[in-house]
PDB file of N, CA and C in Angstrom:
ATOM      1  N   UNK A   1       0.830  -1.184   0.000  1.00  0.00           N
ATOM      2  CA  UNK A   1       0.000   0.000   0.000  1.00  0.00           C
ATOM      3  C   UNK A   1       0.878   1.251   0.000  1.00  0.00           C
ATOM      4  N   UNK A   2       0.562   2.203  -0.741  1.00  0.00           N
ATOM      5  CA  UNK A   2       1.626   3.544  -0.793  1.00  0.00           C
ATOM      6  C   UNK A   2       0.917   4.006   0.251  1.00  0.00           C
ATOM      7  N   UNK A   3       1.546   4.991   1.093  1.00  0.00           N
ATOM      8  CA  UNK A   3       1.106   5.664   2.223  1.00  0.00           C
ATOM      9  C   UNK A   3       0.738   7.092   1.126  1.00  0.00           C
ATOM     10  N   UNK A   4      -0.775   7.194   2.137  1.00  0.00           N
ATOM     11  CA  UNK A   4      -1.437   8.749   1.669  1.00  0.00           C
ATOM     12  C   UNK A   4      -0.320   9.474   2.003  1.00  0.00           C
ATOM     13  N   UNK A   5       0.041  11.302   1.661  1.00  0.00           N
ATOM     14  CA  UNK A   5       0.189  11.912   2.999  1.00  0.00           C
ATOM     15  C   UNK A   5      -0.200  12.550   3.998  1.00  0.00           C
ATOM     16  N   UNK A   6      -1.911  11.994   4.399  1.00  0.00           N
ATOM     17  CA  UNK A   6      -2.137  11.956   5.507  1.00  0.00           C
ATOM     18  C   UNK A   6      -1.594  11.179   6.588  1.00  0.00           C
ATOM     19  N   UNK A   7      -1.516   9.544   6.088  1.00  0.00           N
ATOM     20  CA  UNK A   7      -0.179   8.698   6.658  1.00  0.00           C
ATOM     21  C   UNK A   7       0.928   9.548   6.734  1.00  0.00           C
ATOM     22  N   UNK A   8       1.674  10.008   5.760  1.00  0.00           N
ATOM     23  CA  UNK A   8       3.251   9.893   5.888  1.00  0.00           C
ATOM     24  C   UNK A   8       3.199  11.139   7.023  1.00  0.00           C
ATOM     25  N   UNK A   9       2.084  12.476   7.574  1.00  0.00           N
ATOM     26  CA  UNK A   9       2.241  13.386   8.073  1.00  0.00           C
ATOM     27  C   UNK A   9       1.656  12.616  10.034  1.00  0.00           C
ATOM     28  N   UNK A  10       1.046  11.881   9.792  1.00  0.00           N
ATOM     29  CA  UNK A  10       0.728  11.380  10.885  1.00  0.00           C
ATOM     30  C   UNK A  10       1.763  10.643  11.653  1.00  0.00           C
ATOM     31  N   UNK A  11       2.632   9.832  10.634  1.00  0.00           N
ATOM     32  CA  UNK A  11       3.433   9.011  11.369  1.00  0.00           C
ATOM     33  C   UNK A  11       5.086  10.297  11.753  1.00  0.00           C
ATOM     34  N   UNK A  12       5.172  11.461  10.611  1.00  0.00           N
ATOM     35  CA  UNK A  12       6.582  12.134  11.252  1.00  0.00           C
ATOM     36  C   UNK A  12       5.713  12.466  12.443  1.00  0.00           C
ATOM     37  N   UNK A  13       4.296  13.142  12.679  1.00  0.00           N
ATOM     38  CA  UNK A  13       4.071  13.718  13.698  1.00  0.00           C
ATOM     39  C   UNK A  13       4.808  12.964  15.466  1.00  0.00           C
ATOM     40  N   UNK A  14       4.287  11.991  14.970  1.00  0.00           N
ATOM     41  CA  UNK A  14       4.239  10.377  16.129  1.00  0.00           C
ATOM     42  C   UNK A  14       6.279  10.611  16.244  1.00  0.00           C
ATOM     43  N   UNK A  15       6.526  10.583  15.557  1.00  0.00           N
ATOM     44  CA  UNK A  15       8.133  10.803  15.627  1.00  0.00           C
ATOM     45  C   UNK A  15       8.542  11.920  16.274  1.00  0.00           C
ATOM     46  N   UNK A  16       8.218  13.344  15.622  1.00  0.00           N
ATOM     47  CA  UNK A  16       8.509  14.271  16.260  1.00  0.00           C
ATOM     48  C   UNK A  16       8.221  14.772  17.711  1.00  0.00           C
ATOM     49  N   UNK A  17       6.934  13.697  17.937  1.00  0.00           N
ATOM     50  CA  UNK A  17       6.572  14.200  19.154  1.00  0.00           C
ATOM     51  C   UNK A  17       6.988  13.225  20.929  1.00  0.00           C
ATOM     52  N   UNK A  18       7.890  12.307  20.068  1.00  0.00           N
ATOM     53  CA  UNK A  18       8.735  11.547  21.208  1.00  0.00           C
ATOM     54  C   UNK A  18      10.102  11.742  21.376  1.00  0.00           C
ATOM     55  N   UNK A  19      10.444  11.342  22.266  1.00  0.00           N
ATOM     56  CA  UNK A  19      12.365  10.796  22.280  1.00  0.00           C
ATOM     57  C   UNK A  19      12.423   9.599  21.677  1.00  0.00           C
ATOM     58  N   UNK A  20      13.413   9.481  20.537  1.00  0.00           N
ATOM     59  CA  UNK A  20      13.522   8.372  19.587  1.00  0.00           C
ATOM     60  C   UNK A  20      14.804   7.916  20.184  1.00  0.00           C
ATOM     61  N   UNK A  21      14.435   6.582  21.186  1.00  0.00           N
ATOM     62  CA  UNK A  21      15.525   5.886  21.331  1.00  0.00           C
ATOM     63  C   UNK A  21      16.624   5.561  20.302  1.00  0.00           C
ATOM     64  N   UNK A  22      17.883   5.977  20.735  1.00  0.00           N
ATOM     65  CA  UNK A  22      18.751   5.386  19.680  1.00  0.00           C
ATOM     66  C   UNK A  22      18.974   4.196  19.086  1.00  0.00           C
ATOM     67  N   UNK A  23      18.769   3.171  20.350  1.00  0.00           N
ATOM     68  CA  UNK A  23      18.735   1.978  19.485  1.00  0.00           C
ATOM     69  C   UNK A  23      17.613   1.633  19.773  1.00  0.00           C
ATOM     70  N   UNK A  24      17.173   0.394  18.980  1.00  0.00           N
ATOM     71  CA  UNK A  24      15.109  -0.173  18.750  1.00  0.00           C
ATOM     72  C   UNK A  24      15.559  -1.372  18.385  1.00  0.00           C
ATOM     73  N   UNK A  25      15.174  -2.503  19.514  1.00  0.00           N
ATOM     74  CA  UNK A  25      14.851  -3.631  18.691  1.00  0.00           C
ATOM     75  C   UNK A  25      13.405  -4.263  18.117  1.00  0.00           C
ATOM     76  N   UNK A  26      13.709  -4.419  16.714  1.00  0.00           N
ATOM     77  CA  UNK A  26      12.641  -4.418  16.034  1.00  0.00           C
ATOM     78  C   UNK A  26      12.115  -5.916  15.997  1.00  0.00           C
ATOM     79  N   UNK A  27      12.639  -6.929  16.084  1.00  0.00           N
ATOM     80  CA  UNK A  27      12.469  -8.230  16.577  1.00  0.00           C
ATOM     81  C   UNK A  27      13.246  -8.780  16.886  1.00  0.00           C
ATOM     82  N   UNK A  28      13.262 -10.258  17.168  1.00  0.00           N
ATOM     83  CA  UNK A  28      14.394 -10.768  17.955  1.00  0.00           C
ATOM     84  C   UNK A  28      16.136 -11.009  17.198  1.00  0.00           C
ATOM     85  N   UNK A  29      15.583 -10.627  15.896  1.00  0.00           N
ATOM     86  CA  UNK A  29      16.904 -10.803  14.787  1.00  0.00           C
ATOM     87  C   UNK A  29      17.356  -9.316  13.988  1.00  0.00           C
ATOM     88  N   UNK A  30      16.322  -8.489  14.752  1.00  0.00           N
ATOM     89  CA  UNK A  30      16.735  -6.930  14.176  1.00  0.00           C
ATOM     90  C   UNK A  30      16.853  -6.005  15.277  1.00  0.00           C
ATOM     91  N   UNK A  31      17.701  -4.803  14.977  1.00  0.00           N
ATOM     92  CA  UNK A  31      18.171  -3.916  15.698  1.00  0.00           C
ATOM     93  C   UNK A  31      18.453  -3.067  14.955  1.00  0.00           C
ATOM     94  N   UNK A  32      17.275  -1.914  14.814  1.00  0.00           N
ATOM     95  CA  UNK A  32      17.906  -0.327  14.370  1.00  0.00           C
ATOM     96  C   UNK A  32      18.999   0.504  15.440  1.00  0.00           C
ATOM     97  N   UNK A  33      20.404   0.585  15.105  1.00  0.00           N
ATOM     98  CA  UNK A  33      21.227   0.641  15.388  1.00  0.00           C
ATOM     99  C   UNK A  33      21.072   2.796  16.021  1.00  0.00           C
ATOM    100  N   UNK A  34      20.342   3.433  15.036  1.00  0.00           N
ATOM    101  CA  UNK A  34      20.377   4.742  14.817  1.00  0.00           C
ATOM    102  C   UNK A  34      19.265   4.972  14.445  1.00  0.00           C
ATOM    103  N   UNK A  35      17.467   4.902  15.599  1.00  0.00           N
ATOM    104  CA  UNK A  35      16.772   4.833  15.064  1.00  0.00           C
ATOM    105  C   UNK A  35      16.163   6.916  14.697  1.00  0.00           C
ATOM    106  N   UNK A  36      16.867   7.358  15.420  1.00  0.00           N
ATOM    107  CA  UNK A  36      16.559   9.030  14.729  1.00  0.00           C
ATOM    108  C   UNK A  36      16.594   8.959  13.661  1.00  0.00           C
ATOM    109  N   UNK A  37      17.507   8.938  13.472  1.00  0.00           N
ATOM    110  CA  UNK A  37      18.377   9.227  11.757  1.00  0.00           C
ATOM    111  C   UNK A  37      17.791   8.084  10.832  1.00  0.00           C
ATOM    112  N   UNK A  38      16.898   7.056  11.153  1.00  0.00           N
ATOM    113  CA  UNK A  38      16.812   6.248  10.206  1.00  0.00           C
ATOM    114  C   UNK A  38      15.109   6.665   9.975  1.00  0.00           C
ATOM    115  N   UNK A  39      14.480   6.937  11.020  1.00  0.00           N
ATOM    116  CA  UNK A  39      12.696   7.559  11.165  1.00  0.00           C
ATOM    117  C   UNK A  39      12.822   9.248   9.754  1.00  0.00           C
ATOM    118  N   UNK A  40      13.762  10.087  10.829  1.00  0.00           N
ATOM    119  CA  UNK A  40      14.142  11.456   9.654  1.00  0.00           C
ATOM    120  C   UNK A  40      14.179  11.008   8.266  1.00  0.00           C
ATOM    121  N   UNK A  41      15.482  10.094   7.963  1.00  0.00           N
ATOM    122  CA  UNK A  41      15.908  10.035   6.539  1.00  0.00           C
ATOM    123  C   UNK A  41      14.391   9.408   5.822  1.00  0.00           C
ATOM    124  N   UNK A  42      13.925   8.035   6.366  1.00  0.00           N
ATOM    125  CA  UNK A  42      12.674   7.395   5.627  1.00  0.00           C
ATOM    126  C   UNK A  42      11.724   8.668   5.700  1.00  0.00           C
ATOM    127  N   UNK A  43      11.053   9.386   6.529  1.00  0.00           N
ATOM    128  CA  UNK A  43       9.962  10.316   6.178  1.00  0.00           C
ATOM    129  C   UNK A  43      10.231  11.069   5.413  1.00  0.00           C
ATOM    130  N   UNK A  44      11.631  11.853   5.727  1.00  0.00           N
ATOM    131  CA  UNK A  44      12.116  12.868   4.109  1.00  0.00           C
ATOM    132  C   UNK A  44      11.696  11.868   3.011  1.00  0.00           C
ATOM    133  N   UNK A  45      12.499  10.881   2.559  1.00  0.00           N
ATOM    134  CA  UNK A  45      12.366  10.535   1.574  1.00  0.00           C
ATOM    135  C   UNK A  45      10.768   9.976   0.999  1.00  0.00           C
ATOM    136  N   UNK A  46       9.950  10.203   1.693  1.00  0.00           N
ATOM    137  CA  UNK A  46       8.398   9.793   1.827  1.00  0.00           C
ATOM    138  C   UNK A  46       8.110  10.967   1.413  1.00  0.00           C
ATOM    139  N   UNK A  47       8.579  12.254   2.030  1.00  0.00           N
ATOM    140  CA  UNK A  47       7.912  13.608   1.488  1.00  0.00           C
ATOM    141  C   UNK A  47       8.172  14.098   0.461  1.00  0.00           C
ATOM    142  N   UNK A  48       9.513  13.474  -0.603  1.00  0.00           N
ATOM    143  CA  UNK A  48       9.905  14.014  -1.455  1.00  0.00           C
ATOM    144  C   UNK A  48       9.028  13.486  -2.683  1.00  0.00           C
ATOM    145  N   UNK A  49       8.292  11.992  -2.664  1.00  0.00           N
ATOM    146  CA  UNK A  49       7.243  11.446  -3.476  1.00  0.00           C
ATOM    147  C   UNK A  49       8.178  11.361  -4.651  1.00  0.00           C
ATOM    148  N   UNK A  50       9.234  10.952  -4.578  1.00  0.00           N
ATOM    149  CA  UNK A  50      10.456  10.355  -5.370  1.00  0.00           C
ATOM    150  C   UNK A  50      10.508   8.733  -5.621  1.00  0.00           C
ATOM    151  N   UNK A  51       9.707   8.203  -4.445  1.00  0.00           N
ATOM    152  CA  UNK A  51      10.290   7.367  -5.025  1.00  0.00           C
ATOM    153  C   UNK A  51       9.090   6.279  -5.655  1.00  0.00           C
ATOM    154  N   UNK A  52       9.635   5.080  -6.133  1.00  0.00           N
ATOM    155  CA  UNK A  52       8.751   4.012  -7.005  1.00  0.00           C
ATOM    156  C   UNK A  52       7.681   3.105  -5.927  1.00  0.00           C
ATOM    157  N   UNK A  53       6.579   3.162  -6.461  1.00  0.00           N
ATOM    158  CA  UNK A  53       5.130   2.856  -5.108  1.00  0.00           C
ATOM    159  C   UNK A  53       5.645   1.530  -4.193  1.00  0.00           C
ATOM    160  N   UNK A  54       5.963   0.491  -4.599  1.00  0.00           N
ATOM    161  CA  UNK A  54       6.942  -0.598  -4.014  1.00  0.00           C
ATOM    162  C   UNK A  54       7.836  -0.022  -3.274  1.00  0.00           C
ATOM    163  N   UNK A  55       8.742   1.065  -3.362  1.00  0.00           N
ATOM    164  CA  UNK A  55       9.557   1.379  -2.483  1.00  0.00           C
ATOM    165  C   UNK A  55       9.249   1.982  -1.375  1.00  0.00           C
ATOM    166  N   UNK A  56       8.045   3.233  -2.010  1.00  0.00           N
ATOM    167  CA  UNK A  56       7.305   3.940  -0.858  1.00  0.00           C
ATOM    168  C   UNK A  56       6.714   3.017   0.189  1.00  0.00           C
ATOM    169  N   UNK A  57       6.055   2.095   0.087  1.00  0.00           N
ATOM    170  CA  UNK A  57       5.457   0.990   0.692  1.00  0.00           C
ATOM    171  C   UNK A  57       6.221   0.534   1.852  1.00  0.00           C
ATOM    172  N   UNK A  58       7.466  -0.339   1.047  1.00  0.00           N
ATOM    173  CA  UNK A  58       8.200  -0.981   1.911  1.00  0.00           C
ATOM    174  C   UNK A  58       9.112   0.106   3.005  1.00  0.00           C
ATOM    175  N   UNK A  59       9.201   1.844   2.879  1.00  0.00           N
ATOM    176  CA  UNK A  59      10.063   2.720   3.218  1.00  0.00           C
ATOM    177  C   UNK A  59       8.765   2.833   4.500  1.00  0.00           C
ATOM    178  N   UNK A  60       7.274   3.093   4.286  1.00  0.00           N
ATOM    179  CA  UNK A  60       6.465   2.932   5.214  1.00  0.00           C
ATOM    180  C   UNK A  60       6.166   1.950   6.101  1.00  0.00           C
ATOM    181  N   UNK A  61       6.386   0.861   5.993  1.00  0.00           N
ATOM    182  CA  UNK A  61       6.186  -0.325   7.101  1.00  0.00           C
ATOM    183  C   UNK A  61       7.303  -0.880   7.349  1.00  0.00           C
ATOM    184  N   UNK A  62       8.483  -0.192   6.821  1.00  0.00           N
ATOM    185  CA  UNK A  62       9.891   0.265   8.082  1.00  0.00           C
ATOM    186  C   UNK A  62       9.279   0.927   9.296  1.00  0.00           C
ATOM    187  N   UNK A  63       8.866   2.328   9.035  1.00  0.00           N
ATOM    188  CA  UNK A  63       8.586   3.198   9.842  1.00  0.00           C
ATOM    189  C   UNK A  63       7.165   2.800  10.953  1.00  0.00           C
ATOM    190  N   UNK A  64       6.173   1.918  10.217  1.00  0.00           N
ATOM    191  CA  UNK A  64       5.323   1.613  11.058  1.00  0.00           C
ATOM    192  C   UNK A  64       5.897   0.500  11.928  1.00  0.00           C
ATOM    193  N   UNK A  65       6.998  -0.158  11.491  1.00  0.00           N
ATOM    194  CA  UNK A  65       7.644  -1.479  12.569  1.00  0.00           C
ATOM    195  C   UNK A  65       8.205  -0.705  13.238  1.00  0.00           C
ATOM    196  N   UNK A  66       9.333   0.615  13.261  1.00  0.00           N
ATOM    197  CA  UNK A  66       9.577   1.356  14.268  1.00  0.00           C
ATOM    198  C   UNK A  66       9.092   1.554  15.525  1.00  0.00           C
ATOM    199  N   UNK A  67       7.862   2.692  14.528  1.00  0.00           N
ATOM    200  CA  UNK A  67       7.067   2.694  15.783  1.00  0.00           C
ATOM    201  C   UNK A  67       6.150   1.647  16.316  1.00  0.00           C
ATOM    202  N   UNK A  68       6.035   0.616  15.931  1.00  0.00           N
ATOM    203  CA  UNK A  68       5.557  -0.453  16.777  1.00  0.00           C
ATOM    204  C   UNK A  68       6.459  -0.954  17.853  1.00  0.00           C
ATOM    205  N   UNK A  69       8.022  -1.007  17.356  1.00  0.00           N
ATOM    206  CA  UNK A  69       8.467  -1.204  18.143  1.00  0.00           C
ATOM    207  C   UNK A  69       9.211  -0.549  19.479  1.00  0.00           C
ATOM    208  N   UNK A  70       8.757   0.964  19.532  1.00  0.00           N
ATOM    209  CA  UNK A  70       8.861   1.480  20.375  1.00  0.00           C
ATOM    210  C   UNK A  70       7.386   1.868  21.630  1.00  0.00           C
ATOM    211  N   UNK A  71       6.476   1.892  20.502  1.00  0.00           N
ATOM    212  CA  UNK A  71       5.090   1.606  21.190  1.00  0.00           C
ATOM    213  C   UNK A  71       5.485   0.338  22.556  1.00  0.00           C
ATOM    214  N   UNK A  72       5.687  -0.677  22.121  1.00  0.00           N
ATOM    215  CA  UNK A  72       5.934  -2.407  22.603  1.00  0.00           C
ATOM    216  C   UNK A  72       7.269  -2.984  22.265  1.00  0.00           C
ATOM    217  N   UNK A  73       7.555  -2.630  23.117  1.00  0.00           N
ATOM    218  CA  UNK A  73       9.286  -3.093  22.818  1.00  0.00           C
ATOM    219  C   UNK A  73       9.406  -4.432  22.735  1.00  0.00           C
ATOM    220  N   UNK A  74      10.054  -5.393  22.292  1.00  0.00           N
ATOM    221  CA  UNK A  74      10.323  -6.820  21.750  1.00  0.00           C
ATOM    222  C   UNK A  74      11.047  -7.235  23.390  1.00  0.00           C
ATOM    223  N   UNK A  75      10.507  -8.501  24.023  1.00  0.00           N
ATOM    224  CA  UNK A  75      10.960  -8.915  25.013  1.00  0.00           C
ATOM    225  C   UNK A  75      12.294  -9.902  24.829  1.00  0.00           C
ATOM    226  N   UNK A  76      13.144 -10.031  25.751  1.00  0.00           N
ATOM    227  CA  UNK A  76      13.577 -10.884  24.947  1.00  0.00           C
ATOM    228  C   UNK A  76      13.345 -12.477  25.417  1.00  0.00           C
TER     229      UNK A  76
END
């Protein structure tokens, strides 16, 4: 699904309006290492509507596993 940008403005909001742990584990075999800089760079590149609908997609449910995984952090 390409994110509207009612999505893509809802989810920087959700970003901007927390402390973005630096590191996020996203499941038990992933770890965003630099999750600021990785939430910033994917929404820029969401706002620029650059890129190909497959990419937009998959660049959005990065960002929604983010914040899922800061919502509910992965136990271990």
């Amino acid at each position: 699904m390409i994110p509207t940008i009612h999505q893509i403005l809802e989810i920087e909001k959700f970003f901007n309006e927390i402390n973005i742990p630096t590191v996020v584990k996203l499941n038990r075999a992933t770890t965003q290492t630099n999750a600021p800089r990785f939430a910033k760079e994917n929404i820029e590149l969401l706002k620029t509507n650059a890129l190909k609908p497959v990419a937009a997609a998959l660049c959005y449910e990065r960002l929604q596993a983010l914040k899922a995984a800061i919502i509910d952090p992965v136990k271990e």
